[in-house]
Protein backbone atom coordinates (compact mmCIF):
# COMPACT_ATOMS: atom_id res chain seq x y z
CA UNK A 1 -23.67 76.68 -119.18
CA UNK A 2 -26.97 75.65 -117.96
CA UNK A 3 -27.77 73.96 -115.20
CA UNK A 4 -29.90 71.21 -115.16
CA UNK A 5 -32.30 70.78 -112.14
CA UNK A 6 -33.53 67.37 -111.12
CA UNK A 7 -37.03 66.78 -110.38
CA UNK A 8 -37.47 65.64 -107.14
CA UNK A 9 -41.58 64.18 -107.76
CA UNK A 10 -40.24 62.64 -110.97
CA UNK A 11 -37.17 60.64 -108.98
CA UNK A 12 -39.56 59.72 -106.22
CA UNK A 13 -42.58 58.32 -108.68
CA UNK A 14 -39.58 56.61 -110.30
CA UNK A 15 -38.32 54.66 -107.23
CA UNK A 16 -41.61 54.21 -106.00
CA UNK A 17 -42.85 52.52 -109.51
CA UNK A 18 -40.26 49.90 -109.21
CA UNK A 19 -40.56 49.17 -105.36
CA UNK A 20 -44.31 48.14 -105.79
CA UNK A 21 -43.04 46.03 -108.71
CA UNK A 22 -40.61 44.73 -106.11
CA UNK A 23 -43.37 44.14 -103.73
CA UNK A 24 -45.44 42.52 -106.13
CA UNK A 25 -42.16 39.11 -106.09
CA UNK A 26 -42.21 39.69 -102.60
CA UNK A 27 -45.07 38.53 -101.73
CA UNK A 28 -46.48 42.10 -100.39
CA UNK A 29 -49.32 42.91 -103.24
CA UNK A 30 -50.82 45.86 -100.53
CA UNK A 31 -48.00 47.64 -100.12
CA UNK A 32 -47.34 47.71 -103.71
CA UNK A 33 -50.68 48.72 -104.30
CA UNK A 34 -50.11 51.47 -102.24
CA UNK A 35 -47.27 52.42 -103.43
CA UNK A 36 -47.87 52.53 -106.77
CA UNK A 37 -51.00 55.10 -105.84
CA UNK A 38 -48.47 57.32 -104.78
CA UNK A 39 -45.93 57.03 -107.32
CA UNK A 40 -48.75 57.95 -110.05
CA UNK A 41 -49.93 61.29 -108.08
CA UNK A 42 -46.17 62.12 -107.59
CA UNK A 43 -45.39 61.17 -111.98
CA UNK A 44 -48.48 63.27 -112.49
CA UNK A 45 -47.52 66.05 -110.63
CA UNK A 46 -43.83 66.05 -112.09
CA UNK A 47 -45.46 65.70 -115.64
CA UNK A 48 -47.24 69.10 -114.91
CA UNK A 49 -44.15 70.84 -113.31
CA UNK A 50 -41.76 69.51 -115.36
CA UNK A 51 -42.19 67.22 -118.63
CA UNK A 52 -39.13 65.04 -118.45
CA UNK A 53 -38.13 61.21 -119.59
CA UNK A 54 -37.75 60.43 -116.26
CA UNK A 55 -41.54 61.73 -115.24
CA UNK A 56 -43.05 60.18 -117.66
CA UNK A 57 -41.22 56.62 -116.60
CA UNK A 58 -41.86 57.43 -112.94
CA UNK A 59 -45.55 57.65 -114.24
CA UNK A 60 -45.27 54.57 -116.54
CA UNK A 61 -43.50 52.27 -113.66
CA UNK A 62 -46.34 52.77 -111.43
CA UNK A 63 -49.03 52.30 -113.64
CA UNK A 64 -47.46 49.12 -114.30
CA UNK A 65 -46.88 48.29 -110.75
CA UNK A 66 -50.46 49.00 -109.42
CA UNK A 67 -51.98 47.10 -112.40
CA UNK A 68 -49.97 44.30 -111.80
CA UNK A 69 -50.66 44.20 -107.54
CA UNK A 70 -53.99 44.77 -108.58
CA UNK A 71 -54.16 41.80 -110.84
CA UNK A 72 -52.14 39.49 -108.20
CA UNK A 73 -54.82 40.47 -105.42
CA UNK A 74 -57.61 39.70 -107.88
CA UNK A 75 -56.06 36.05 -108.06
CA UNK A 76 -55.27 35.61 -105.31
CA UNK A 77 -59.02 36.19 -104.27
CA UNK A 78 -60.16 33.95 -106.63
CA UNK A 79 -57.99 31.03 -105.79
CA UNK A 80 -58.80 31.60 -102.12
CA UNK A 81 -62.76 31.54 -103.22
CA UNK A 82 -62.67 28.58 -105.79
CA UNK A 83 -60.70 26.58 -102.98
CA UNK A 84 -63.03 27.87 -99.88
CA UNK A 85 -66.26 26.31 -102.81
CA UNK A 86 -64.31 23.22 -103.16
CA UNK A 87 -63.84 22.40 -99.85
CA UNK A 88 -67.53 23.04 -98.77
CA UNK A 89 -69.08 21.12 -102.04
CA UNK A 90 -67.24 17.83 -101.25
CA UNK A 91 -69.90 16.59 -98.36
């Protein structure tokens, strides 16, 4: 029989992919952000090492996590801007 080996980068990227998502309902967009950095250098090296399913969702999960902290900060920003012009253009 053969034995299968597990990919340690490809779990890691995977469980780091959905924490930033995690972080993103949280409430903690920078730590997501951060996360999801990592978790895409971890899928990428897995994808090289080892081509699995599970890299390749690793890789997927964080792309999708850092795009989406990424897009909260940006809104967050811009709310915090529009209401900081709003406030001064009253008087």
């Amino acid at each position: 029989m053969e034995e299968k080996k597990s990919n340690g980068l490809a779990i890691a990227s995977l469980v780091l992919g959905i924490v930033a998502i995690l972080f993103n309902f949280i409430g903690l967009g920078i730590v997501g952000l951060v996360l999801g950095i990592v978790g895409i250098v971890l899928g990428v090296m897995a994808k090289k090492k080892n081509p699995t399913g599970m890299a390749t969702a690793g890789l997927v999960l964080s792309i999708i996590g850092t795009v989406l902290c990424a897009l909260i900060l940006i809104a967050c920003a811009a709310c915090v801007g529009a209401a900081g012009c709003a406030s001064t253009s009253l008087y």
